[in-house]
PDB file of N, CA and C in Angstrom:
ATOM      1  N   UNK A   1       1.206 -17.851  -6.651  1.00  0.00           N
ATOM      2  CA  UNK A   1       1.108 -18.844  -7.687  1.00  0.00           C
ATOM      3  C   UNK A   1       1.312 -18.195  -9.051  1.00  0.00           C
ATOM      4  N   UNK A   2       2.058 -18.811 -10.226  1.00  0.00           N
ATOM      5  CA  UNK A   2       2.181 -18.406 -11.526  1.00  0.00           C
ATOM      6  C   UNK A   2       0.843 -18.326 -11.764  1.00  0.00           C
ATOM      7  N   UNK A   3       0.805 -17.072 -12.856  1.00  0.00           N
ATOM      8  CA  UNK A   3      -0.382 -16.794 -13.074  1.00  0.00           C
ATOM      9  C   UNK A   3      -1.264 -16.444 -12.809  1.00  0.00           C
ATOM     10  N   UNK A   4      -1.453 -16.252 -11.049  1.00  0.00           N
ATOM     11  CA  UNK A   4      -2.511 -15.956 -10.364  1.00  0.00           C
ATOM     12  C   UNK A   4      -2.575 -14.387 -10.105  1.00  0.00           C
ATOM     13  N   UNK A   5      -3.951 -13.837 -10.335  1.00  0.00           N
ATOM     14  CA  UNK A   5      -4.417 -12.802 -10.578  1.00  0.00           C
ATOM     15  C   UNK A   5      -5.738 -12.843  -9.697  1.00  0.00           C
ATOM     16  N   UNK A   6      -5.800 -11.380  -9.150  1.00  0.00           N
ATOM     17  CA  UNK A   6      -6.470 -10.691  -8.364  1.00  0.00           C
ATOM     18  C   UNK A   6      -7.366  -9.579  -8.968  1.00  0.00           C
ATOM     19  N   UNK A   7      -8.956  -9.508  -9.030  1.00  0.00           N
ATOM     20  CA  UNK A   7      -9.691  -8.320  -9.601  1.00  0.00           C
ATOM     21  C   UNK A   7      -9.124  -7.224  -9.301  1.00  0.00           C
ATOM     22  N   UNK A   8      -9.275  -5.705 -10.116  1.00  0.00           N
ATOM     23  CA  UNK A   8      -8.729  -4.656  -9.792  1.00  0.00           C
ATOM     24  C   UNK A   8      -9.629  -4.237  -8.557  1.00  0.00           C
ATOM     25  N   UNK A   9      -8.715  -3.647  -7.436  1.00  0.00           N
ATOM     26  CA  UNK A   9      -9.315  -3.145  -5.997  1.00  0.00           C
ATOM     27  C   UNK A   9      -9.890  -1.614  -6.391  1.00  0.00           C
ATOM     28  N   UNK A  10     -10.779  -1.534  -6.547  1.00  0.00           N
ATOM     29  CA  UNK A  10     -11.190  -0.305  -5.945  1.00  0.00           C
ATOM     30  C   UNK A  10     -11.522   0.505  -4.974  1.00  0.00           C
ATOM     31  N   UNK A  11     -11.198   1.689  -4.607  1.00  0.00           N
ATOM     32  CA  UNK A  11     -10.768   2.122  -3.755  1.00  0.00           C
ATOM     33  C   UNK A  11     -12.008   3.496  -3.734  1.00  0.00           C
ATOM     34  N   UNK A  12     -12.547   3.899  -2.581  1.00  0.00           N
ATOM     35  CA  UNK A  12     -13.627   5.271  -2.574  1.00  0.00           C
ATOM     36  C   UNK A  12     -12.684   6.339  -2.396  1.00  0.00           C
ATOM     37  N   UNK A  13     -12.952   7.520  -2.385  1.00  0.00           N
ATOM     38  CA  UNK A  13     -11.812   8.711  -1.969  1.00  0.00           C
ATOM     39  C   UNK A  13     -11.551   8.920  -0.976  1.00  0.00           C
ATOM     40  N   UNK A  14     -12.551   8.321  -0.025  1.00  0.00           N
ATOM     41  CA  UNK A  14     -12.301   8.578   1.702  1.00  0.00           C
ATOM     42  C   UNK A  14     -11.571   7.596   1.733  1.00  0.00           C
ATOM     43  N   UNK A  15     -11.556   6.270   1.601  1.00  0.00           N
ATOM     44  CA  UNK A  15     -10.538   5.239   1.380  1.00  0.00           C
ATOM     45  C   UNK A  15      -8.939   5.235   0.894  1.00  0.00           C
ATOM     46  N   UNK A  16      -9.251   6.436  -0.348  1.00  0.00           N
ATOM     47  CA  UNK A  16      -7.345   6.657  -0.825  1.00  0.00           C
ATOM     48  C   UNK A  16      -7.033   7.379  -0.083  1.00  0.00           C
ATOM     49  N   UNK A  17      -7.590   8.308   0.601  1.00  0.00           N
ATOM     50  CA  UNK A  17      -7.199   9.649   1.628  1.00  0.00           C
ATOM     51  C   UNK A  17      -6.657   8.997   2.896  1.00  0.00           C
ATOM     52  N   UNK A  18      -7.264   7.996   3.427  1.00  0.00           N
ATOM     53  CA  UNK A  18      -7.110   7.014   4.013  1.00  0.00           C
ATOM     54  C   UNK A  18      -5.570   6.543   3.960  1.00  0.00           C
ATOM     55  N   UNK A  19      -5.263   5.830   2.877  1.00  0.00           N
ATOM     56  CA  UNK A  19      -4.389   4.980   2.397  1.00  0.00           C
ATOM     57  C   UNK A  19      -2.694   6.242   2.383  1.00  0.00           C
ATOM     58  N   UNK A  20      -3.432   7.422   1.599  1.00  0.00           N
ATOM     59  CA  UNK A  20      -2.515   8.363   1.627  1.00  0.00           C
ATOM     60  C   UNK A  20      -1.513   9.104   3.066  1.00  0.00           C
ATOM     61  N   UNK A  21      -2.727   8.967   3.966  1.00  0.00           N
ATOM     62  CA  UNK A  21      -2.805   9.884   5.339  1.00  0.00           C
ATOM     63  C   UNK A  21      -1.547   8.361   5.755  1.00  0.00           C
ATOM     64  N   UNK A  22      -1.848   7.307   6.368  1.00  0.00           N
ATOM     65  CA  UNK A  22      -1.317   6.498   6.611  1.00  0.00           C
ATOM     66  C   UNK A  22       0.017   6.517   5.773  1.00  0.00           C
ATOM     67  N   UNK A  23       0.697   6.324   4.515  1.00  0.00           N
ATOM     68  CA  UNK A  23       1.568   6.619   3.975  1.00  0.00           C
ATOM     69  C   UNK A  23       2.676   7.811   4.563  1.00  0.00           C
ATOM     70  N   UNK A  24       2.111   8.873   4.682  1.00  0.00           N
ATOM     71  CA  UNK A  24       2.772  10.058   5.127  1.00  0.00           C
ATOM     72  C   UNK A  24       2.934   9.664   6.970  1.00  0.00           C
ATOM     73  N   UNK A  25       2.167   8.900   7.215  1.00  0.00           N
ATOM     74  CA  UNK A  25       2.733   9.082   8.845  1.00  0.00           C
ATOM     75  C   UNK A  25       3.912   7.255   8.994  1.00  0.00           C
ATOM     76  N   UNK A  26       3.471   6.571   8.078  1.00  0.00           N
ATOM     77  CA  UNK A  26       4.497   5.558   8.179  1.00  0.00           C
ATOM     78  C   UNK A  26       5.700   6.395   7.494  1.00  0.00           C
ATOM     79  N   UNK A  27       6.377   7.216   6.703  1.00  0.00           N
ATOM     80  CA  UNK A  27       7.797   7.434   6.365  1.00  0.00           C
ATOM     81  C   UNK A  27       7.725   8.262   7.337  1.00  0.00           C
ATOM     82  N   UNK A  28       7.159   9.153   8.276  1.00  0.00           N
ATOM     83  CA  UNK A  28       7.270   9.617   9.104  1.00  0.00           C
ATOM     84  C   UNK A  28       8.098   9.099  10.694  1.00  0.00           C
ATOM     85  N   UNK A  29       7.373   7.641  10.292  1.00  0.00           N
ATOM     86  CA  UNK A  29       8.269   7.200  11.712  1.00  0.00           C
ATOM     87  C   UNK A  29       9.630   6.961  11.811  1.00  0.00           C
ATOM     88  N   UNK A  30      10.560   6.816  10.436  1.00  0.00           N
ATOM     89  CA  UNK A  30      11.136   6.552  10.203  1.00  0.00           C
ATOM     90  C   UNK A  30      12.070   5.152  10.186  1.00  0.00           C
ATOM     91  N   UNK A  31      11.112   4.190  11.306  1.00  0.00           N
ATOM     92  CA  UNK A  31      11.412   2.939  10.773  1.00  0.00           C
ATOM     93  C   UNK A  31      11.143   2.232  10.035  1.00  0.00           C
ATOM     94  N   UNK A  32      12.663   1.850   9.473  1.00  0.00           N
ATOM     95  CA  UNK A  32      12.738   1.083   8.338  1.00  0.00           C
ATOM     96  C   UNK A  32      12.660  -0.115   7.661  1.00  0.00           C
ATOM     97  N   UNK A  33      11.656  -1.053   9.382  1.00  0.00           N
ATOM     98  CA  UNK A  33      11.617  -2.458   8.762  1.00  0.00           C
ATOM     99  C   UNK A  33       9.381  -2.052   8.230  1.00  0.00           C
ATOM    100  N   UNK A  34       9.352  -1.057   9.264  1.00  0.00           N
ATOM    101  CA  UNK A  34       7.896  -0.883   8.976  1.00  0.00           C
ATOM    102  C   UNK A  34       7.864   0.081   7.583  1.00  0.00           C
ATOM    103  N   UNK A  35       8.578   0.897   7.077  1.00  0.00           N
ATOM    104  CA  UNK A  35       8.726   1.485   6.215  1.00  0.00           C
ATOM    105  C   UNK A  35       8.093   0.596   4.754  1.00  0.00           C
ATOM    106  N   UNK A  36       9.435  -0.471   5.096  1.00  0.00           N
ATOM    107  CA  UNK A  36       9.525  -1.551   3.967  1.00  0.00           C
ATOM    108  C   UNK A  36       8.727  -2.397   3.966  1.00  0.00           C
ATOM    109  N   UNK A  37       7.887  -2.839   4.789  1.00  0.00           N
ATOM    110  CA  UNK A  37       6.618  -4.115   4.655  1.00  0.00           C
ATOM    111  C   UNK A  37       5.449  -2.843   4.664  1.00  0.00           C
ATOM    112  N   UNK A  38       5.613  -1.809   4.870  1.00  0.00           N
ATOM    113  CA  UNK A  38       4.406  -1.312   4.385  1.00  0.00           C
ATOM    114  C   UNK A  38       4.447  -0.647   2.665  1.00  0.00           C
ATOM    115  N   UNK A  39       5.445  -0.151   2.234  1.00  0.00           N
ATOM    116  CA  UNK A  39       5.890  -0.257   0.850  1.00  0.00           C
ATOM    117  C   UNK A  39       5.265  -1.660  -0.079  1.00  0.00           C
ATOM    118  N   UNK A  40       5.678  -2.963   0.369  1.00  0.00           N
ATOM    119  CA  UNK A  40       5.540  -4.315  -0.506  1.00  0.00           C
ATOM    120  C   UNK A  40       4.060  -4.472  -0.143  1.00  0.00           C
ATOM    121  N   UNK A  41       3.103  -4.401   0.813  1.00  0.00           N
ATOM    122  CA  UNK A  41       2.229  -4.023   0.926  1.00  0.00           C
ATOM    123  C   UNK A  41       1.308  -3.152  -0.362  1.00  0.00           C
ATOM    124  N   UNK A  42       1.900  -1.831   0.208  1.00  0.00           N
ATOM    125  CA  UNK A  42       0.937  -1.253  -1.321  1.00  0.00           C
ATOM    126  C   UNK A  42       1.575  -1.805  -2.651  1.00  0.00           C
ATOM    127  N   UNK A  43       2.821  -1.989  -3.121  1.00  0.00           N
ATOM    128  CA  UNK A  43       3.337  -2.451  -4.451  1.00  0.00           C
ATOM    129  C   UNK A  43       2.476  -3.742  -5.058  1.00  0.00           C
ATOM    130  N   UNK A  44       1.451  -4.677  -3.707  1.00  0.00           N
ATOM    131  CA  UNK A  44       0.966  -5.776  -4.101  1.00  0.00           C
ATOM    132  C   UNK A  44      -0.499  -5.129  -4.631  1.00  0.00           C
ATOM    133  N   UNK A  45      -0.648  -4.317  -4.092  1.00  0.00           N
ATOM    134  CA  UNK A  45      -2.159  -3.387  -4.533  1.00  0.00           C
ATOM    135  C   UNK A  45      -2.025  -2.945  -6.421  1.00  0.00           C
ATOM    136  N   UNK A  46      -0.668  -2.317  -6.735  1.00  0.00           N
ATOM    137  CA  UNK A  46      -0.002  -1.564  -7.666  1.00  0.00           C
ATOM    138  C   UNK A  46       0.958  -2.548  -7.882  1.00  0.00           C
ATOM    139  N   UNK A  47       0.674  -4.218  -8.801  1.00  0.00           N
ATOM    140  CA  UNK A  47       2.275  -4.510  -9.120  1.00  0.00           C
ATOM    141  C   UNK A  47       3.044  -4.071 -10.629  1.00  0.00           C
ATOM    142  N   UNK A  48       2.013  -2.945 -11.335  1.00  0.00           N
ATOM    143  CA  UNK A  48       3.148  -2.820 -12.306  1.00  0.00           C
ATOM    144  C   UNK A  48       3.787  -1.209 -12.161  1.00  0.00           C
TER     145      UNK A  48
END
């Protein structure tokens, strides 16, 4: 929706380590439809 906004997520460090670890083993698999919905995924976490 225009306009619609979400509180900032915060995240613990075991949580980004988390988020990170997962990152490195998804470009790892090298597929590229999971690549890309897991990309738009975090970009919705981070949209600027």
């Amino acid at each position: 929706m225009e306009g619609y906004k979400i509180p900032p997520v915060m995240f613990t460090e075991s949580q980004a380590n988390a988020l990170i670890l997962a990152e490195k083993l998804v470009l790892k698999s090298k597929d590229s439809s999971f690549i890309k919905d897991y990309t738009e995924a975090i970009e919705k976490l981070n949209p600027f």
